[in-house]
PDB file of N, CA and C in Angstrom:
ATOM      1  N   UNK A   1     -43.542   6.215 -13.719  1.00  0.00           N
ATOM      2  CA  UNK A   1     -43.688   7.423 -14.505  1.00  0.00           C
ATOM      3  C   UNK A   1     -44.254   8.558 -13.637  1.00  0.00           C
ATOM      4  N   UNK A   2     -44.908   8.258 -12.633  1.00  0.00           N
ATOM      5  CA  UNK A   2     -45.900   9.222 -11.944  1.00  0.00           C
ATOM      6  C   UNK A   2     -44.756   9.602 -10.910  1.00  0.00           C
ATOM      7  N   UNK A   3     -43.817   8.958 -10.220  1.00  0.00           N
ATOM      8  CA  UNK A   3     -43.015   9.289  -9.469  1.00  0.00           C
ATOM      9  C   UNK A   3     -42.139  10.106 -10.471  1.00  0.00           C
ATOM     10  N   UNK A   4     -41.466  10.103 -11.394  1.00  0.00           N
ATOM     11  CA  UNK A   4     -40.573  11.057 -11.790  1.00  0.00           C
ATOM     12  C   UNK A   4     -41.128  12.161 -12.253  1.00  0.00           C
ATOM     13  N   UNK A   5     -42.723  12.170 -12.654  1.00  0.00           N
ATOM     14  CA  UNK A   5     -42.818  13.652 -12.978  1.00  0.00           C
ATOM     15  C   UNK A   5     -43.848  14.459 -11.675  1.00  0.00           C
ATOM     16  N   UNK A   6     -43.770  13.921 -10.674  1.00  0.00           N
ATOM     17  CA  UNK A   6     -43.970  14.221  -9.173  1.00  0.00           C
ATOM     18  C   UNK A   6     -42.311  14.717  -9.050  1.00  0.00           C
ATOM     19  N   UNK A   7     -41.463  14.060  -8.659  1.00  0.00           N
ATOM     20  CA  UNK A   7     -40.034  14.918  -8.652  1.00  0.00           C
ATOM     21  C   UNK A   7     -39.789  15.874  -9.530  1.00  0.00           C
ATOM     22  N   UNK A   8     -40.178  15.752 -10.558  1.00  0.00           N
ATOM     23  CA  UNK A   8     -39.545  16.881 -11.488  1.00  0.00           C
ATOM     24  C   UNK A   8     -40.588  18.247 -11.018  1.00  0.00           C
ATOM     25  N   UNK A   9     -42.039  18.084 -10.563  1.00  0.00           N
ATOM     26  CA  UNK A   9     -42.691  19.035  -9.486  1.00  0.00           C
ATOM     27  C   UNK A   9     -41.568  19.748  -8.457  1.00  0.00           C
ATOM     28  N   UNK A  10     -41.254  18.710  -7.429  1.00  0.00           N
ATOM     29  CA  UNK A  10     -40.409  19.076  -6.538  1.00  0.00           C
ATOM     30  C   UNK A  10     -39.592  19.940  -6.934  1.00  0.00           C
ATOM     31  N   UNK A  11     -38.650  19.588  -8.244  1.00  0.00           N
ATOM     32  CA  UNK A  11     -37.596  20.015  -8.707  1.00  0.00           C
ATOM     33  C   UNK A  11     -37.940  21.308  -9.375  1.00  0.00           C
ATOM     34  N   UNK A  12     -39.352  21.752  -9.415  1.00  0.00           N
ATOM     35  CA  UNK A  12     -39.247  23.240 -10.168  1.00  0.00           C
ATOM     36  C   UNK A  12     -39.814  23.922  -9.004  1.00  0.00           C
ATOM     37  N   UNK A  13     -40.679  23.547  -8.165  1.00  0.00           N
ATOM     38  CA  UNK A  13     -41.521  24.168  -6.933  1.00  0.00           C
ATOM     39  C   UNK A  13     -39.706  24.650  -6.063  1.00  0.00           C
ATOM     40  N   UNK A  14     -38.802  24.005  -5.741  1.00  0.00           N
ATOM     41  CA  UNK A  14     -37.925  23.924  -5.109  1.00  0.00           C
ATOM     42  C   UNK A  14     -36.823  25.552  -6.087  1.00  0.00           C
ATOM     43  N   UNK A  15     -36.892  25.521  -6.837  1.00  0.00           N
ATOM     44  CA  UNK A  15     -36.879  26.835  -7.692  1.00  0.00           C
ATOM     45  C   UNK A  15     -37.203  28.008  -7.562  1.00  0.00           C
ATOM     46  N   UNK A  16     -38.845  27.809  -7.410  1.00  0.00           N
ATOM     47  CA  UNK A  16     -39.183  28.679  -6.838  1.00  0.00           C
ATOM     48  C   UNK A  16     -39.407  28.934  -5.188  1.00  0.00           C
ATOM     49  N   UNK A  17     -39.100  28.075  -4.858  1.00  0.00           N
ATOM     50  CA  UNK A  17     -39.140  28.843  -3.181  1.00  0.00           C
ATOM     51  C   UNK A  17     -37.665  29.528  -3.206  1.00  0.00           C
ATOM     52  N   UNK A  18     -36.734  29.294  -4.186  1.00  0.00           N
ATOM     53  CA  UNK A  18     -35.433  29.960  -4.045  1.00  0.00           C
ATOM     54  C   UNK A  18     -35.326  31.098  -4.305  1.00  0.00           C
ATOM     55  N   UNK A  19     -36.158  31.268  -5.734  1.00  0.00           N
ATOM     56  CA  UNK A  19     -35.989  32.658  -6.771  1.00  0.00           C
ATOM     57  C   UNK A  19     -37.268  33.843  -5.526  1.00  0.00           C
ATOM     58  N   UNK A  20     -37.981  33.106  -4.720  1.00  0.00           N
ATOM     59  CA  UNK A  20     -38.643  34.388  -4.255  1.00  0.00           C
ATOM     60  C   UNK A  20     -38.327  34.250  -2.675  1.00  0.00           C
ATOM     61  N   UNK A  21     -37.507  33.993  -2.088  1.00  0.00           N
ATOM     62  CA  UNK A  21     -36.920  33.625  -0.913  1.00  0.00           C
ATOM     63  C   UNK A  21     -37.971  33.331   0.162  1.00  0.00           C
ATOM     64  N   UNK A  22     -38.664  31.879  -0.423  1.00  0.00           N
ATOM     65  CA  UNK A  22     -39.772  31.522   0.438  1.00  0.00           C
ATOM     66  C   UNK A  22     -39.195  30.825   1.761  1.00  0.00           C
ATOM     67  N   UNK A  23     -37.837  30.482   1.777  1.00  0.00           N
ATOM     68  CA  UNK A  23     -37.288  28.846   2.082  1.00  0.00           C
ATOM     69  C   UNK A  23     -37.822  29.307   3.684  1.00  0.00           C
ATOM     70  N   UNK A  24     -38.059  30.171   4.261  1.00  0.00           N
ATOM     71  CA  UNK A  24     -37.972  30.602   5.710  1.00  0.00           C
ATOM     72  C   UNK A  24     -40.026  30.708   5.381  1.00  0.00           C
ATOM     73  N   UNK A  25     -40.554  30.675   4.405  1.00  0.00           N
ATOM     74  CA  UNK A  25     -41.867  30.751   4.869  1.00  0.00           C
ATOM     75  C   UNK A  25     -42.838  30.135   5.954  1.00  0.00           C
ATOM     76  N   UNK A  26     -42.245  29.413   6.658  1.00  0.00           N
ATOM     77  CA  UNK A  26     -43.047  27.987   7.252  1.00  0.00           C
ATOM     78  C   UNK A  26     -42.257  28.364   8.579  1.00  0.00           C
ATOM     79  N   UNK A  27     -41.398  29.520   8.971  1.00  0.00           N
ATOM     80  CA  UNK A  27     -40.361  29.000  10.010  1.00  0.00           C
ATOM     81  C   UNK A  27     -39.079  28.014  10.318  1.00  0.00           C
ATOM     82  N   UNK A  28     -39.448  27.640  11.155  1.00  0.00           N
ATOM     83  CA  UNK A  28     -38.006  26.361  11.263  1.00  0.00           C
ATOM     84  C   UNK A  28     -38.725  25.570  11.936  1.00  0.00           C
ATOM     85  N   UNK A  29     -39.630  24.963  12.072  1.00  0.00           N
ATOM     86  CA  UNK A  29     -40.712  24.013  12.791  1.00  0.00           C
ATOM     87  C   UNK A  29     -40.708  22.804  11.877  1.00  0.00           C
ATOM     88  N   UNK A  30     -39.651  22.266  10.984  1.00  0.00           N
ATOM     89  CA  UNK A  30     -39.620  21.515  10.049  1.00  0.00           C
ATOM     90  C   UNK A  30     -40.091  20.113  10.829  1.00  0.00           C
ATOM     91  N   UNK A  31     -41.731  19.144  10.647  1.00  0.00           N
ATOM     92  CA  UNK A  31     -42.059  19.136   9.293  1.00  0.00           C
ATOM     93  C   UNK A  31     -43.111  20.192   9.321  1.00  0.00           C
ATOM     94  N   UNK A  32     -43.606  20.670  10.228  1.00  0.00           N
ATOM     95  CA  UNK A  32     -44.819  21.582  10.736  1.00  0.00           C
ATOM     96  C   UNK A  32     -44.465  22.743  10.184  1.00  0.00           C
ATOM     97  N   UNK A  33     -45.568  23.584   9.773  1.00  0.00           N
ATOM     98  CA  UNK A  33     -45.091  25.111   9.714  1.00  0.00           C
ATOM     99  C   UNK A  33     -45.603  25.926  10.767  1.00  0.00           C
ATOM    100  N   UNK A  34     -44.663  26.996  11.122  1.00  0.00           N
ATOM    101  CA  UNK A  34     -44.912  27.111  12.519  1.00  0.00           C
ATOM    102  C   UNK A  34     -45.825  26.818  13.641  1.00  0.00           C
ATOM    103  N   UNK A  35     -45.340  25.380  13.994  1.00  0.00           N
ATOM    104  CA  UNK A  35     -45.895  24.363  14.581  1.00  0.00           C
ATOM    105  C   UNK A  35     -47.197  23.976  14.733  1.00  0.00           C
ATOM    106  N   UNK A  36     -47.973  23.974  13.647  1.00  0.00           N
ATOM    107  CA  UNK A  36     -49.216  23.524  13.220  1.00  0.00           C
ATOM    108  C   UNK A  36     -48.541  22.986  11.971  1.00  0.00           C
ATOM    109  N   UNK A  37     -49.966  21.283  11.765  1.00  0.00           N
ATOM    110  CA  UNK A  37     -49.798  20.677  10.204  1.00  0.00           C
ATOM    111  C   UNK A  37     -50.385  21.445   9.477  1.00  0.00           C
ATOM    112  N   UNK A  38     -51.232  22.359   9.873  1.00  0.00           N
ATOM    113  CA  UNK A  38     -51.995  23.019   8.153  1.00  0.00           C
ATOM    114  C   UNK A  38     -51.685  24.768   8.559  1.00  0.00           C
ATOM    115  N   UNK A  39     -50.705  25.402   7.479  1.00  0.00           N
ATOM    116  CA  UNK A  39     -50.693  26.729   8.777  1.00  0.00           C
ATOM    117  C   UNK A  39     -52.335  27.945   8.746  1.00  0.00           C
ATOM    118  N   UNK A  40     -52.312  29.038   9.834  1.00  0.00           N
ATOM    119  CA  UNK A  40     -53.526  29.414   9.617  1.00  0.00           C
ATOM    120  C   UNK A  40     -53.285  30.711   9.259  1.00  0.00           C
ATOM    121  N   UNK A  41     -53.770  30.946   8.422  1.00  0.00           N
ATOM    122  CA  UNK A  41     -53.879  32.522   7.591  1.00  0.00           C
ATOM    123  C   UNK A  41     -52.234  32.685   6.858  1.00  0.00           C
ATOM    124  N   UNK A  42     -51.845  31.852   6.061  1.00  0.00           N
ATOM    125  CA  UNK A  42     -50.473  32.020   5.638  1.00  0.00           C
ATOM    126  C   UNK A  42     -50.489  33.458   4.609  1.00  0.00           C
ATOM    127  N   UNK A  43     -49.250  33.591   5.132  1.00  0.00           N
ATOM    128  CA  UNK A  43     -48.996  34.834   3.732  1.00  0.00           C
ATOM    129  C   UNK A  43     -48.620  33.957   2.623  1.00  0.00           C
ATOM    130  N   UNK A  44     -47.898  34.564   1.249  1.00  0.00           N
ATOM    131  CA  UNK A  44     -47.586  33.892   0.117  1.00  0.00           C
ATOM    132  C   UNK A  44     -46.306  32.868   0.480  1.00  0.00           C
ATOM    133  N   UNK A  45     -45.132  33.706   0.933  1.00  0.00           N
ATOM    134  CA  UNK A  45     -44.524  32.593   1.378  1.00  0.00           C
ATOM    135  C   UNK A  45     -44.429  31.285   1.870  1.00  0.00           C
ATOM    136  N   UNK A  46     -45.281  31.696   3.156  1.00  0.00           N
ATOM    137  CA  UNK A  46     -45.833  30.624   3.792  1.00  0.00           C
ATOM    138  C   UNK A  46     -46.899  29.354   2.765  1.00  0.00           C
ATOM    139  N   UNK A  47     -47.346  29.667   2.213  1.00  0.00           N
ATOM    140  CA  UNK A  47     -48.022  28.789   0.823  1.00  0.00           C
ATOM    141  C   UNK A  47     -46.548  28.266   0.047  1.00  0.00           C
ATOM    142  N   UNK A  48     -45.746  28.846  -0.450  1.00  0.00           N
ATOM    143  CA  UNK A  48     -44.959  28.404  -1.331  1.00  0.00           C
ATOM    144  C   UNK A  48     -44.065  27.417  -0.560  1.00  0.00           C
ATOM    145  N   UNK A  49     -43.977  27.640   0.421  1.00  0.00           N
ATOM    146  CA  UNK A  49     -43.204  26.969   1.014  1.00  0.00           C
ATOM    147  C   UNK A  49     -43.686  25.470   1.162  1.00  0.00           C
ATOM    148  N   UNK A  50     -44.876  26.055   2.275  1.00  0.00           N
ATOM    149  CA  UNK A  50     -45.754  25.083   2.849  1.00  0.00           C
ATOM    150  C   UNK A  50     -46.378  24.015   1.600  1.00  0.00           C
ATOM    151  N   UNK A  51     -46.095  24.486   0.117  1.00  0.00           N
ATOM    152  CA  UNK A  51     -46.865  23.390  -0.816  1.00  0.00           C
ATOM    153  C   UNK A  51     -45.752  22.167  -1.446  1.00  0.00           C
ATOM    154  N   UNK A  52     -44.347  23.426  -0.904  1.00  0.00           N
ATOM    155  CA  UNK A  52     -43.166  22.867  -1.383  1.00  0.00           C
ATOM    156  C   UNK A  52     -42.610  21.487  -0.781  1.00  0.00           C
ATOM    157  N   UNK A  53     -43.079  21.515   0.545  1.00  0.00           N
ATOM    158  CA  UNK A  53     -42.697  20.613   1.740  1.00  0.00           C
ATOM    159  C   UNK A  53     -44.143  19.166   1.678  1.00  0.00           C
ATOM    160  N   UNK A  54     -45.392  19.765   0.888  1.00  0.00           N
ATOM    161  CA  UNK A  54     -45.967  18.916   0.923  1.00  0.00           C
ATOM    162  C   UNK A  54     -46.047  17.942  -0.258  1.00  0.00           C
ATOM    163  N   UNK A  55     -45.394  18.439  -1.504  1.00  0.00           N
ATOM    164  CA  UNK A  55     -44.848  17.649  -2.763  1.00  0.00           C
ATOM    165  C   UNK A  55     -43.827  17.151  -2.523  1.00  0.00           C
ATOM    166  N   UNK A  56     -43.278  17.944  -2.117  1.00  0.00           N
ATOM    167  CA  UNK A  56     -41.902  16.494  -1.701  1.00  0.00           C
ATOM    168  C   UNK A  56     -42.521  15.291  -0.579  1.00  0.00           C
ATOM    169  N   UNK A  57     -42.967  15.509   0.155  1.00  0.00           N
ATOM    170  CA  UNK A  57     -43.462  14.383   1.615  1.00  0.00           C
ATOM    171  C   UNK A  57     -43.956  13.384  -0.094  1.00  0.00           C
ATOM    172  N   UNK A  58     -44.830  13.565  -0.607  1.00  0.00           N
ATOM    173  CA  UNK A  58     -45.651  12.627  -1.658  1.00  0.00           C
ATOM    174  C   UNK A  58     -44.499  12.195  -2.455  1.00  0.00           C
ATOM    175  N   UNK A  59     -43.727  13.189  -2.854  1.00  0.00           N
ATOM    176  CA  UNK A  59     -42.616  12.744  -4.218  1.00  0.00           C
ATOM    177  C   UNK A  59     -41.778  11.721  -3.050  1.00  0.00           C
ATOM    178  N   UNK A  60     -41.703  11.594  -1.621  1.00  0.00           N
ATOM    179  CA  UNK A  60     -40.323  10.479  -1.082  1.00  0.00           C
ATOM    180  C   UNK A  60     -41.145   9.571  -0.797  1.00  0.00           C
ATOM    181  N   UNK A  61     -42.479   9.354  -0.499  1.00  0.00           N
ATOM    182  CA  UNK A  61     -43.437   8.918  -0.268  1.00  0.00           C
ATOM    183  C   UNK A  61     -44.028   7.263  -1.579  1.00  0.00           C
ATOM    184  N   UNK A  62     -43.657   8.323  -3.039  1.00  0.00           N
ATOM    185  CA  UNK A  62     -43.276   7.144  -4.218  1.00  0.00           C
ATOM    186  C   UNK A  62     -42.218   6.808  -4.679  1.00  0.00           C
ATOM    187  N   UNK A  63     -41.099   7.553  -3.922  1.00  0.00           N
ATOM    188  CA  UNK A  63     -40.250   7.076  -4.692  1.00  0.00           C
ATOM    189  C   UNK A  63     -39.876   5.560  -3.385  1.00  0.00           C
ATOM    190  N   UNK A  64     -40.296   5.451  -1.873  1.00  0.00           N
ATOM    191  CA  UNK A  64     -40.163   4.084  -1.245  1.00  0.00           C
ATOM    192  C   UNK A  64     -40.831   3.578  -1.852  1.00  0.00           C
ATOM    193  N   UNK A  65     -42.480   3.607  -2.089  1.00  0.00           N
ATOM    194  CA  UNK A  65     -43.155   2.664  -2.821  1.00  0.00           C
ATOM    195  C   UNK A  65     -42.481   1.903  -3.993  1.00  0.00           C
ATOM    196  N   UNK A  66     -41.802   2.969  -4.916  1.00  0.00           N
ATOM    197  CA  UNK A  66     -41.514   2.541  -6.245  1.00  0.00           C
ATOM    198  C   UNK A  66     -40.102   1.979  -5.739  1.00  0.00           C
ATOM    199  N   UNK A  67     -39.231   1.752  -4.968  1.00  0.00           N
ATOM    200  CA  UNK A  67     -37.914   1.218  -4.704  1.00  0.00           C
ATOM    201  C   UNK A  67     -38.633  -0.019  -3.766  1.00  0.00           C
ATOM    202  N   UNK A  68     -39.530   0.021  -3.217  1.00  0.00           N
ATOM    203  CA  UNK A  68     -40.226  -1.333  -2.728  1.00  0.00           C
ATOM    204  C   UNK A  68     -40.617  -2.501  -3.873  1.00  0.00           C
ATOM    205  N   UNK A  69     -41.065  -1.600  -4.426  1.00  0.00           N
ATOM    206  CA  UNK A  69     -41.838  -2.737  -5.625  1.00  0.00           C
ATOM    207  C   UNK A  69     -40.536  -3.265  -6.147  1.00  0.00           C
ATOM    208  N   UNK A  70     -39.424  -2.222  -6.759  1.00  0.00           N
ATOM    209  CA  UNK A  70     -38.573  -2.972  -7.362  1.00  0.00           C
ATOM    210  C   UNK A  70     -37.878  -3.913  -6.756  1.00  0.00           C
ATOM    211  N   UNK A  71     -37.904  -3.756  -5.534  1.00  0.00           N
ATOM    212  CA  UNK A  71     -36.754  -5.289  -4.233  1.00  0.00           C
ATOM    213  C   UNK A  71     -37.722  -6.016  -4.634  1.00  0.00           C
ATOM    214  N   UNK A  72     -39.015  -5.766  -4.266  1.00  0.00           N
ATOM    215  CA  UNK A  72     -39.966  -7.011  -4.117  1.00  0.00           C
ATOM    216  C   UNK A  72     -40.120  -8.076  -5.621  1.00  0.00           C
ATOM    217  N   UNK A  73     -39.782  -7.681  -6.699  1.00  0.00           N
ATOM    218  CA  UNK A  73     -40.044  -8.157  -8.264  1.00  0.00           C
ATOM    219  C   UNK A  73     -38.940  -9.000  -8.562  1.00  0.00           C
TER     220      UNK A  73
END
C-alpha cells in the first residue's frame, strides 16, 4: 500500500516538474544535480526537480523490495 501511494507521489510531483518546466532544474548530471548529491543554494526549479528525482529513487527503491518479497512468498 505504501509503495503505490509513494508512486502515485511520483506520478503527480512528475506533473509538476512538467507544468512549470523544472525537468532541466538539476542540469544533466543525472543522478547528481549539478554534480553534487545535495545541490547548494538551489533556485525553485532546482528543488522541484531535485525532490522529484529523490521520490522516485524511494518509489523504485519499494517497488524491488515489494517485487522481492513477492518471488520470495
Amino acid at each position: 500500500m505504501l509503495t503505490t501511494i509513494i508512486v502515485l507521489f511520483v506520478l503527480l510531483q512528475g506533473a509538476v516538474v512538467t507544468k512549470t518546466g523544472s525537468g532541466q532544474g538539476c542540469g544533466t548530471t543525472w543522478p547528481l544535480c549539478f554534480g553534487k548529491v545535495i545541490p547548494y543554494n538551489p533556485t525553485l526549479e532546482t528543488i522541484i526537480e531535485y525532490t522529484h528525482r529523490l521520490i522516485s529513487s524511494v518509489a523504485g527503491i519499494l517497488v524491488l523490495i515489494t517485487d522481492l518479497n513477492l518471488i520470495c512468498t
